[in-house]
C-alpha atoms as a PDB file:
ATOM      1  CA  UNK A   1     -28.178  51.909  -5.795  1.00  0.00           C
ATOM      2  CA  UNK A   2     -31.622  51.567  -6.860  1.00  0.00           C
ATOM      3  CA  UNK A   3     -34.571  49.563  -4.882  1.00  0.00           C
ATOM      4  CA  UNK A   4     -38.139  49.153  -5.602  1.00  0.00           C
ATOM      5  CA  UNK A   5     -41.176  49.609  -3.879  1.00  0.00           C
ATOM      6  CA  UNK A   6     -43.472  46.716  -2.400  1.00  0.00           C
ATOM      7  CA  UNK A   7     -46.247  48.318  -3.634  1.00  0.00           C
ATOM      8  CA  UNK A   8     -46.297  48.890  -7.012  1.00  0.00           C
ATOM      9  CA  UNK A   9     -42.693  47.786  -8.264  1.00  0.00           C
ATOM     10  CA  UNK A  10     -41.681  51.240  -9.010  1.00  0.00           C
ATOM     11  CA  UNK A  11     -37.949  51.877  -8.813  1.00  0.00           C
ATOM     12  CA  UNK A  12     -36.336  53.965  -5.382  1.00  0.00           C
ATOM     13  CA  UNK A  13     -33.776  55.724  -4.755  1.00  0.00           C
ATOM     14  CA  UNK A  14     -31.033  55.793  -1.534  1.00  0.00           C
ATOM     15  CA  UNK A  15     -33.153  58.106   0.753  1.00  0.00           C
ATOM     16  CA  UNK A  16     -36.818  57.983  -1.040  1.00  0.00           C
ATOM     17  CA  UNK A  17     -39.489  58.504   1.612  1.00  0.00           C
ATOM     18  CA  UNK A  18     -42.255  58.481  -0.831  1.00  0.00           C
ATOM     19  CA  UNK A  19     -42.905  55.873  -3.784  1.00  0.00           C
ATOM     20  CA  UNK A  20     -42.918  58.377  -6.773  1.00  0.00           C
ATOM     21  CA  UNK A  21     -45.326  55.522  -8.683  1.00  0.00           C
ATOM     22  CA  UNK A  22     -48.319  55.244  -6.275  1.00  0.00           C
ATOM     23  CA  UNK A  23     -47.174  57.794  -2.741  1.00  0.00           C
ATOM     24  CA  UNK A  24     -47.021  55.025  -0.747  1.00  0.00           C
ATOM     25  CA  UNK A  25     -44.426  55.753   2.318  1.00  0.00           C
ATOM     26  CA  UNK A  26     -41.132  54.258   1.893  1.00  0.00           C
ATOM     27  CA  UNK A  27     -39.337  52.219   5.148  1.00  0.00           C
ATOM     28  CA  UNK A  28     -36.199  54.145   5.662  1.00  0.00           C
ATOM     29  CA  UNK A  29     -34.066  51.231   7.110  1.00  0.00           C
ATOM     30  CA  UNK A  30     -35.065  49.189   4.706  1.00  0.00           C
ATOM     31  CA  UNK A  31     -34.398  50.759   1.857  1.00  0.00           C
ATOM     32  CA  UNK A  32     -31.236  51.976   2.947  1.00  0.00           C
ATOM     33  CA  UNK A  33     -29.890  48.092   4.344  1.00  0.00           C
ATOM     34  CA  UNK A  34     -30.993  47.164   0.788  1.00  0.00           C
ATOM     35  CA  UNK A  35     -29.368  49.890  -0.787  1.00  0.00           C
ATOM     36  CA  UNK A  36     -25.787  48.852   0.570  1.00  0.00           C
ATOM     37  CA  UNK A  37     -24.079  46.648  -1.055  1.00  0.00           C
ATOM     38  CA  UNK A  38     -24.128  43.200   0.870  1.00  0.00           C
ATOM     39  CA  UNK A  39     -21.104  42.021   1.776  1.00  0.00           C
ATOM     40  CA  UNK A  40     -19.636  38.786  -0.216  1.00  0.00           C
ATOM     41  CA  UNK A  41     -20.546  35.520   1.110  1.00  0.00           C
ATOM     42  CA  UNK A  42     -17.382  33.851   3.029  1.00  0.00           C
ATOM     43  CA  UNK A  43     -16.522  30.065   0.514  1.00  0.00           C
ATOM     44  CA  UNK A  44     -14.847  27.843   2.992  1.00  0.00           C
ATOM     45  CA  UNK A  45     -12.092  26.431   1.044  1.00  0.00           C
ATOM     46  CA  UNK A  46     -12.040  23.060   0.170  1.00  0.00           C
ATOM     47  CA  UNK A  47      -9.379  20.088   0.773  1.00  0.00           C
ATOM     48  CA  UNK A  48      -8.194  19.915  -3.330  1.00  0.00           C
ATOM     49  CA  UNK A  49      -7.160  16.061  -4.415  1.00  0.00           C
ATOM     50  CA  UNK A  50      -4.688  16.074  -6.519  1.00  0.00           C
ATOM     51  CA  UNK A  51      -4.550  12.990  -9.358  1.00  0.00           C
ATOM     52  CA  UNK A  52      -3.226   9.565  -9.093  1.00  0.00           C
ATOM     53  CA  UNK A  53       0.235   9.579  -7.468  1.00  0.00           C
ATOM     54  CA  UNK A  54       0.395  13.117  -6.249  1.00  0.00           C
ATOM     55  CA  UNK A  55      -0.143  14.189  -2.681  1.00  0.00           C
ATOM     56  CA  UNK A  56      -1.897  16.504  -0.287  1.00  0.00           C
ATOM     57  CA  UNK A  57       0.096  17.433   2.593  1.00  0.00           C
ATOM     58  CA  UNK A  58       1.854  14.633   2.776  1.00  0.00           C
ATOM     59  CA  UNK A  59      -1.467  12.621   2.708  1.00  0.00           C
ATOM     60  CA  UNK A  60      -1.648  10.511  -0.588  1.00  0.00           C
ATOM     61  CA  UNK A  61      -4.675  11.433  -2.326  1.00  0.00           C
ATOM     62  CA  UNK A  62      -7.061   7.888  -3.357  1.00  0.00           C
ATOM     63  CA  UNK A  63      -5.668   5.958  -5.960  1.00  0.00           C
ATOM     64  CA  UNK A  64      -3.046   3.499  -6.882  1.00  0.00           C
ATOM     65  CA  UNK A  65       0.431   5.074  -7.393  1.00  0.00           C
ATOM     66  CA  UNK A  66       2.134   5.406 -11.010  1.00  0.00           C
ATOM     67  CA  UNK A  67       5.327   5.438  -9.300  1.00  0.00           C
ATOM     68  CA  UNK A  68       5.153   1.586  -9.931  1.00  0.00           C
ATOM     69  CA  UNK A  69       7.000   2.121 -12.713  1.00  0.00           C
ATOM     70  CA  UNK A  70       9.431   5.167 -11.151  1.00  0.00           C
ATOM     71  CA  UNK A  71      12.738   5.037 -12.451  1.00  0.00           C
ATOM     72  CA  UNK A  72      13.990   4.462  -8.801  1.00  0.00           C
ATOM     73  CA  UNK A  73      11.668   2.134  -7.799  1.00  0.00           C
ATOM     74  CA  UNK A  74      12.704  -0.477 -11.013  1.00  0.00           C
ATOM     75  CA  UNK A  75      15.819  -0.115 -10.044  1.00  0.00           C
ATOM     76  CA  UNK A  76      15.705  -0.632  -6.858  1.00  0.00           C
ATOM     77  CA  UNK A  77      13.553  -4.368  -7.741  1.00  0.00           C
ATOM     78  CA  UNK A  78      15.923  -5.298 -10.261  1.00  0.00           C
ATOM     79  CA  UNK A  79      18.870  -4.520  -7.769  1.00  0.00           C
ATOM     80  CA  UNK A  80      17.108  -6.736  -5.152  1.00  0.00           C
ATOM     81  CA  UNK A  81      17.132  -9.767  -7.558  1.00  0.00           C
ATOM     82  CA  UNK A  82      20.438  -9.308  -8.759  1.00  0.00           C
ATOM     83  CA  UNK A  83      21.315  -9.689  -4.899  1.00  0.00           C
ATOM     84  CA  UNK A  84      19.235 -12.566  -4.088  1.00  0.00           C
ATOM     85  CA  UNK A  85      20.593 -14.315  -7.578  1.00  0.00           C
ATOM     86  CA  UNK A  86      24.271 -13.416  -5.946  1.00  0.00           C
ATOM     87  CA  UNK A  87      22.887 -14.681  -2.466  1.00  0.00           C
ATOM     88  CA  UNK A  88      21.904 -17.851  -4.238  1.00  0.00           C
ATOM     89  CA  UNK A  89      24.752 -18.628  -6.252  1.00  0.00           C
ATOM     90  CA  UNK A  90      27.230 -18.622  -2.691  1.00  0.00           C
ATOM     91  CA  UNK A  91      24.464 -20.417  -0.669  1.00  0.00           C
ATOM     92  CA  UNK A  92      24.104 -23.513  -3.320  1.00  0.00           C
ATOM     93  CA  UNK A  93      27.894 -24.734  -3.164  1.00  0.00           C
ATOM     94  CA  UNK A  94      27.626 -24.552   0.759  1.00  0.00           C
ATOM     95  CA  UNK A  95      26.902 -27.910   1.535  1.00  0.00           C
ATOM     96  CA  UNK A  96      29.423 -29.086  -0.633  1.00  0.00           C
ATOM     97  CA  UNK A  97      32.278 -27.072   0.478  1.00  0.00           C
ATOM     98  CA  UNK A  98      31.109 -28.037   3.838  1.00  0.00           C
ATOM     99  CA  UNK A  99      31.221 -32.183   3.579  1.00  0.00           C
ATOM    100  CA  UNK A 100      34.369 -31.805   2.172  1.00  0.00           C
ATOM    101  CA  UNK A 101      35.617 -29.520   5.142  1.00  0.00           C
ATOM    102  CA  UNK A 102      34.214 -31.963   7.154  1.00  0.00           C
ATOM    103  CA  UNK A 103      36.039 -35.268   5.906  1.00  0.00           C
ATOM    104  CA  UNK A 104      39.417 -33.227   5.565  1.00  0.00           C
ATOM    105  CA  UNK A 105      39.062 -31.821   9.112  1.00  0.00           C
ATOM    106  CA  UNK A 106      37.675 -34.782  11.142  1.00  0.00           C
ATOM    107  CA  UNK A 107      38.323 -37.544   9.121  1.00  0.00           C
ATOM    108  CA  UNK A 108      35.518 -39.421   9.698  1.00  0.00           C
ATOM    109  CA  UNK A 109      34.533 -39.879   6.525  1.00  0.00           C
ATOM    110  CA  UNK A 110      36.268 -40.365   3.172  1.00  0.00           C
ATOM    111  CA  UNK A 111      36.666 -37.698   1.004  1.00  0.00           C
ATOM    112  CA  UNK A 112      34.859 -39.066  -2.236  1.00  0.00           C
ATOM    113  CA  UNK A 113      31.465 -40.062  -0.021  1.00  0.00           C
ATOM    114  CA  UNK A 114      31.450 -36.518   1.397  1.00  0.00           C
ATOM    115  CA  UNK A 115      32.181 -35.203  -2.264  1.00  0.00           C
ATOM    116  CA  UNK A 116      28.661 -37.259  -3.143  1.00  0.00           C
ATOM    117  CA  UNK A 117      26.679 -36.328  -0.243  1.00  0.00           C
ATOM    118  CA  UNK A 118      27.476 -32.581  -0.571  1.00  0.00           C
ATOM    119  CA  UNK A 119      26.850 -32.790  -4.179  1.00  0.00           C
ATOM    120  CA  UNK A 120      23.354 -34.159  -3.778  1.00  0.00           C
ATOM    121  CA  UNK A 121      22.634 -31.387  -1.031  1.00  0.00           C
ATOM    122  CA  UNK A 122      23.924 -28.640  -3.224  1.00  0.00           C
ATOM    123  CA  UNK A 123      21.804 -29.986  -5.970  1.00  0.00           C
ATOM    124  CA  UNK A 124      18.676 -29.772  -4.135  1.00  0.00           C
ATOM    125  CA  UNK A 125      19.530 -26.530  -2.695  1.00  0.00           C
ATOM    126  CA  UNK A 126      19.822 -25.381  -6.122  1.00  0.00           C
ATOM    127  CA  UNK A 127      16.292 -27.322  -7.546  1.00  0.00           C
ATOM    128  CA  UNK A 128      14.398 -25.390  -4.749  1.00  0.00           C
ATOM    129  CA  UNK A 129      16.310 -22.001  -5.395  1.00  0.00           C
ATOM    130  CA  UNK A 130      15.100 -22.400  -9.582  1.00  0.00           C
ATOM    131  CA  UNK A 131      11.971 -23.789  -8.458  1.00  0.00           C
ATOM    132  CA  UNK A 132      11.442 -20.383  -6.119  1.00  0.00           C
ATOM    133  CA  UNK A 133      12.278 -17.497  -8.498  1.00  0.00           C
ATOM    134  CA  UNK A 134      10.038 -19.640 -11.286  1.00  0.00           C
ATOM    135  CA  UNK A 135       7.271 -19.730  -8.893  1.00  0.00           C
ATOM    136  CA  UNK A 136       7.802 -15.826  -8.147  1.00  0.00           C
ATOM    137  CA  UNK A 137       8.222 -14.771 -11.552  1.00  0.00           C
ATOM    138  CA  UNK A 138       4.905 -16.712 -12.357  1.00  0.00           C
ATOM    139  CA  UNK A 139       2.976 -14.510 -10.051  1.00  0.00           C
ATOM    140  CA  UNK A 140       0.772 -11.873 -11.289  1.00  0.00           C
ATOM    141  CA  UNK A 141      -0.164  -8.831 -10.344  1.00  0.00           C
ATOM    142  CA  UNK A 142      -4.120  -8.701  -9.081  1.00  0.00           C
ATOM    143  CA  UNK A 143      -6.449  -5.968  -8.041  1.00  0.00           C
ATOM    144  CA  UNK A 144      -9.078  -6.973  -5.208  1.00  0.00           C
ATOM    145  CA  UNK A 145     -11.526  -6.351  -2.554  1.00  0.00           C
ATOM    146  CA  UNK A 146     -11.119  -7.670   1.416  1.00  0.00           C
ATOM    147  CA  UNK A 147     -14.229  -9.412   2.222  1.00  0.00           C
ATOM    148  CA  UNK A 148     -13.057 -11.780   5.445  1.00  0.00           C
ATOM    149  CA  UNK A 149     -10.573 -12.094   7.812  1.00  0.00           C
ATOM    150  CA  UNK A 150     -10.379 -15.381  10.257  1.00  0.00           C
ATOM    151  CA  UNK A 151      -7.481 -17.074  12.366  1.00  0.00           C
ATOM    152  CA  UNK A 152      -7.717 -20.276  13.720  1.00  0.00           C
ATOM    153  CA  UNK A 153      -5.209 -22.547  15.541  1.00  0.00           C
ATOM    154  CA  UNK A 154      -3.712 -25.099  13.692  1.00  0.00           C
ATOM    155  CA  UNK A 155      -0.797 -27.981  14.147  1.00  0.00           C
ATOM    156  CA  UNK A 156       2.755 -27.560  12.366  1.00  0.00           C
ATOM    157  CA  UNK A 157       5.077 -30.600  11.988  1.00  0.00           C
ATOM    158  CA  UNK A 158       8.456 -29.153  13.585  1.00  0.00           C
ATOM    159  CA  UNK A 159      11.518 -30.159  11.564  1.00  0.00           C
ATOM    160  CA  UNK A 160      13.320 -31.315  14.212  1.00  0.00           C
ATOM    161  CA  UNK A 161      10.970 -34.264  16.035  1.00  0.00           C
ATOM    162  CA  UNK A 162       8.141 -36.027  14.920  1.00  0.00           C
ATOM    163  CA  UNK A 163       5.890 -34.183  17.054  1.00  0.00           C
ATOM    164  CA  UNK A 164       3.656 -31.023  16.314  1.00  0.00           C
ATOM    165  CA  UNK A 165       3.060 -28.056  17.236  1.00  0.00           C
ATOM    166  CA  UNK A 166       0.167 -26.032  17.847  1.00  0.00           C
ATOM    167  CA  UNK A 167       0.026 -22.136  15.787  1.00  0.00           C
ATOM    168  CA  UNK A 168      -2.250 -19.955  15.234  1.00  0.00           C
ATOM    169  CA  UNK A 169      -3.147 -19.335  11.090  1.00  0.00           C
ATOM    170  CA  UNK A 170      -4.378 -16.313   9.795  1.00  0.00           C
ATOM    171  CA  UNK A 171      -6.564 -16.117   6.440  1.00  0.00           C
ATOM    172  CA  UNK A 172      -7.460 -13.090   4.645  1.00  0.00           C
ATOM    173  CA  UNK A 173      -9.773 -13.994   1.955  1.00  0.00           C
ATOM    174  CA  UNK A 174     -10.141 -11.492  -0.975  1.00  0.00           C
ATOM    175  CA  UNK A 175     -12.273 -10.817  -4.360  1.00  0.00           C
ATOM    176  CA  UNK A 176     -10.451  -9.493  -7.620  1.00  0.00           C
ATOM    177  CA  UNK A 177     -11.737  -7.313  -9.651  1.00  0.00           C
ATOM    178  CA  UNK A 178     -12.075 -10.815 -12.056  1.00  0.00           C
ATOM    179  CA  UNK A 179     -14.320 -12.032  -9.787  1.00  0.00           C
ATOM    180  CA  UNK A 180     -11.669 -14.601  -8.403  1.00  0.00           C
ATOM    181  CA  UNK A 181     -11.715 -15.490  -5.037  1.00  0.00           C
ATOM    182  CA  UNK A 182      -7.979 -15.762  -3.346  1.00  0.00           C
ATOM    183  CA  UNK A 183      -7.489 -16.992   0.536  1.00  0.00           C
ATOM    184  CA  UNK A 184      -3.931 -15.353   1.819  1.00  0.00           C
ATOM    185  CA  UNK A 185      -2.769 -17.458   4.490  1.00  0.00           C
ATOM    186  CA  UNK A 186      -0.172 -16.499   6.883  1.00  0.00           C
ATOM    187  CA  UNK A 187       1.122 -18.420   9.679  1.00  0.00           C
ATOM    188  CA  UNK A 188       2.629 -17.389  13.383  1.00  0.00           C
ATOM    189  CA  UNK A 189       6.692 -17.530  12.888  1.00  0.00           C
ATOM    190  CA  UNK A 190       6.414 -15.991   9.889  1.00  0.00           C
ATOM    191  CA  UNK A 191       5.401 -12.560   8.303  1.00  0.00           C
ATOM    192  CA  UNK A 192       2.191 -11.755   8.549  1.00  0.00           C
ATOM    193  CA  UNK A 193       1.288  -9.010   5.980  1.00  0.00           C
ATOM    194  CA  UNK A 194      -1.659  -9.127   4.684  1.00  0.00           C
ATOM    195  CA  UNK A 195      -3.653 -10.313   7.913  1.00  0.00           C
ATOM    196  CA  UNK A 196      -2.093  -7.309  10.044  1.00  0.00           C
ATOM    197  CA  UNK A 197      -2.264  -4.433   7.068  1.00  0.00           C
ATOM    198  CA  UNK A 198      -5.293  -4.836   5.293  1.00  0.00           C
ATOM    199  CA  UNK A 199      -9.193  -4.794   6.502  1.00  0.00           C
ATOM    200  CA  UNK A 200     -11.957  -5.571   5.175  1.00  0.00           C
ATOM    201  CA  UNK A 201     -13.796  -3.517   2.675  1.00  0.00           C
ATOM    202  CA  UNK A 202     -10.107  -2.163   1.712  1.00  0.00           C
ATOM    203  CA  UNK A 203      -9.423  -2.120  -1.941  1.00  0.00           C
ATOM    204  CA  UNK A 204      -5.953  -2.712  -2.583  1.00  0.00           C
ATOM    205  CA  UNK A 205      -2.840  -4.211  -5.387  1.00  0.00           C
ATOM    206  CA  UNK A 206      -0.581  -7.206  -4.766  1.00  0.00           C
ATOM    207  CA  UNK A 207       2.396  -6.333  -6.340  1.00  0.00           C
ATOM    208  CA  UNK A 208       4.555  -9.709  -6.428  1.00  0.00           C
ATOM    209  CA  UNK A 209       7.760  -8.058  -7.737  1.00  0.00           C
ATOM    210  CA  UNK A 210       8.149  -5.520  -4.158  1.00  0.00           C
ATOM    211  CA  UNK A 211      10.149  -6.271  -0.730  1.00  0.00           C
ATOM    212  CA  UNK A 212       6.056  -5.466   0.447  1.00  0.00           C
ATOM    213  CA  UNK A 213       3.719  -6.559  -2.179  1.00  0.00           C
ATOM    214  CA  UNK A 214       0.341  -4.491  -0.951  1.00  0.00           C
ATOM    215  CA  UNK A 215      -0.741  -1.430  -1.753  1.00  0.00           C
ATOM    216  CA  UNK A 216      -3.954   0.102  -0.348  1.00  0.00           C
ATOM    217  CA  UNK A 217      -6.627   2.726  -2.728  1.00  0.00           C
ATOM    218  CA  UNK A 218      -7.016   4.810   0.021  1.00  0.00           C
ATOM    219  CA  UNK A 219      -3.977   4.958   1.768  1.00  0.00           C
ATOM    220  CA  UNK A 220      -5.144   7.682   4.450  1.00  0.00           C
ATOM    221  CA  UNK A 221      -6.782   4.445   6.071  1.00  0.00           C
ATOM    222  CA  UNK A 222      -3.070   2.601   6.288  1.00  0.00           C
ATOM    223  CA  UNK A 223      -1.147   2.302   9.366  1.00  0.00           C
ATOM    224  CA  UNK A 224       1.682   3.078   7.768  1.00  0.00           C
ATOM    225  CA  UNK A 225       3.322   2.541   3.932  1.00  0.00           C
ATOM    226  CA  UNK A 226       5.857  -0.176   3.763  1.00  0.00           C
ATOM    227  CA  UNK A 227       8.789   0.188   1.359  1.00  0.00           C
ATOM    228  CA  UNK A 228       8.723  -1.905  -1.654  1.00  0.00           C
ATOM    229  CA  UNK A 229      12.606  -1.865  -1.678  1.00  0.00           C
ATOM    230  CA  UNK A 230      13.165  -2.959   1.996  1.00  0.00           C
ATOM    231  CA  UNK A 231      10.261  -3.045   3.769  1.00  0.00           C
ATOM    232  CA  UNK A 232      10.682  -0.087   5.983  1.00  0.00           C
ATOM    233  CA  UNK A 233       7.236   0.685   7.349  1.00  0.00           C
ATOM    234  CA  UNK A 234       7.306   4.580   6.684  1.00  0.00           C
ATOM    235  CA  UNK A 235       4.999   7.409   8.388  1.00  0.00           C
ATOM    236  CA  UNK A 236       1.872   7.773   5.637  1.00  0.00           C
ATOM    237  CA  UNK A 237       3.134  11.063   5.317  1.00  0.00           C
ATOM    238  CA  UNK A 238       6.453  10.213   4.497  1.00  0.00           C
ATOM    239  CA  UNK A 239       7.139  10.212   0.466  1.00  0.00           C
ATOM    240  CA  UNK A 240      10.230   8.428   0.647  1.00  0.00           C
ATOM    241  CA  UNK A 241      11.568   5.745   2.429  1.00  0.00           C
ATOM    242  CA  UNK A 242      13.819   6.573   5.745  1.00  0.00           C
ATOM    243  CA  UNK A 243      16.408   3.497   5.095  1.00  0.00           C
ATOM    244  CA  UNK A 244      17.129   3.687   1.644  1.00  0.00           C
ATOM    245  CA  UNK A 245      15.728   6.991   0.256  1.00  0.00           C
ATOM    246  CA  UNK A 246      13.328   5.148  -2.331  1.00  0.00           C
ATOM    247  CA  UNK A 247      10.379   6.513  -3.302  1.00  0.00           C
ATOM    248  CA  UNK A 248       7.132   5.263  -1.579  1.00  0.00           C
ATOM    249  CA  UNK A 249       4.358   4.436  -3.782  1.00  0.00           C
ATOM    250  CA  UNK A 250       1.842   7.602  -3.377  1.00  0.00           C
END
């Protein structure tokens, strides 16, 4: 392998002592270290992301899933409201069935009154259950941006007295990609989702149709992913869902 003297340019051979251009003396170790062939720098290998729904190592890659629309994933949705339709259509007659029970039973009160009373129950049980699934099917889904997160005590009027009671309510406010801003609030005694999963700064999906509506862009950052069948929370490196086998959105 040739080299060239730092002289005059000329080209060298392995071994020259002499510059054959200009006589000038050659440097032995150097020309032979550059005469041998340098070994190949060493490329540390790099982490490789796959796209939008795949994973690395169990760790989902950033992005929103596609597996919204996995064939196992609609079908586990539209099984869920075919249950809670089912659910609703025993739970309305209830306090019907019940009054009349009652008055055949006890005796206390005549048969056509409890009849009425039942009736009107029923038929408010079934207002509110129309009312709900309207007011869910109504709800879109939205892309956004945590930018606050407060809690504050409150008072709740308990059902059962007229006095109140003191909880503690949790807001997560939140910026769509509109522009739009939303304020989730969550109060103690009930589930509180968004407060307790997201942070602020994440970017993240409300799904309205899943068991667990929120999914997080980078969900490396999540303390766990939440099934949108049952709500299992799941290990983030879990891809499907250790109750009921459905796949997690990654």
């Amino acid at each position: 392998m040739s080299n060239f003297c730092p002289k005059c340019g000329s080209a060298l051979t392995a071994n020259t002592r002499f510059c054959p251009g200009c006589g000038a003396p050659v440097d032995q170790a150097a020309n032979v270290a550059q005469a041998q062939p340098q070994p190949a720098m060493q490329v540390q290998s790099q982490p490789v992301y796959a796209g939008n729904g795949e994973v690395r190592n169990g760790i989902p890659a950033p992005g929103f899933s596609d597996r919204v629309n996995h064939r196992e994933v609609l079908a586990a949705v539209k099984k869920n409201r075919r249950a809670a339709g089912v659910f609703g259509f025993f739970l309305v007659p209830l306090p019907l069935a019940g009054f009349i029970i009652y008055s055949l039973v006890s005796g206390k009160m005549e048969l056509k009154q409890a009849a009425l009373i039942g009736g009107i129950v029923s038929a408010v049980f079934l207002i509110f259950a129309i009312a709900g699934a309207v007011k869910n099917r109504a709800k879109n889904m939205y892309e956004a941006t945590v930018v606050d997160k407060q809690s504050h005590l409150t008072y709740r009027h308990r059902n059962s007295s007229d006095s109140n009671e003191m909880i503690t309510e949790y807001t997560t406010t939140v910026r769509t990609t509109g522009g739009k801003t939303k304020k989730i609030v969550e109060q103690e005694g009930s589930q509180i989702w968004a407060y307790n999963y997201l942070q602020v700064g994440d970017r993240f999906r409300y799904h309205p149709q899943f068991a667990f509506p929120y999914e997080l862009y980078d969900k490396s950052k999540a303390p766990y992913i939440a099934c949108v069948s049952c709500g299992t929370h799941n290990p983030v490196e879990a891809d499907r869902c250790r109750k009921c086998n459905v796949p997690l959105l990654k």
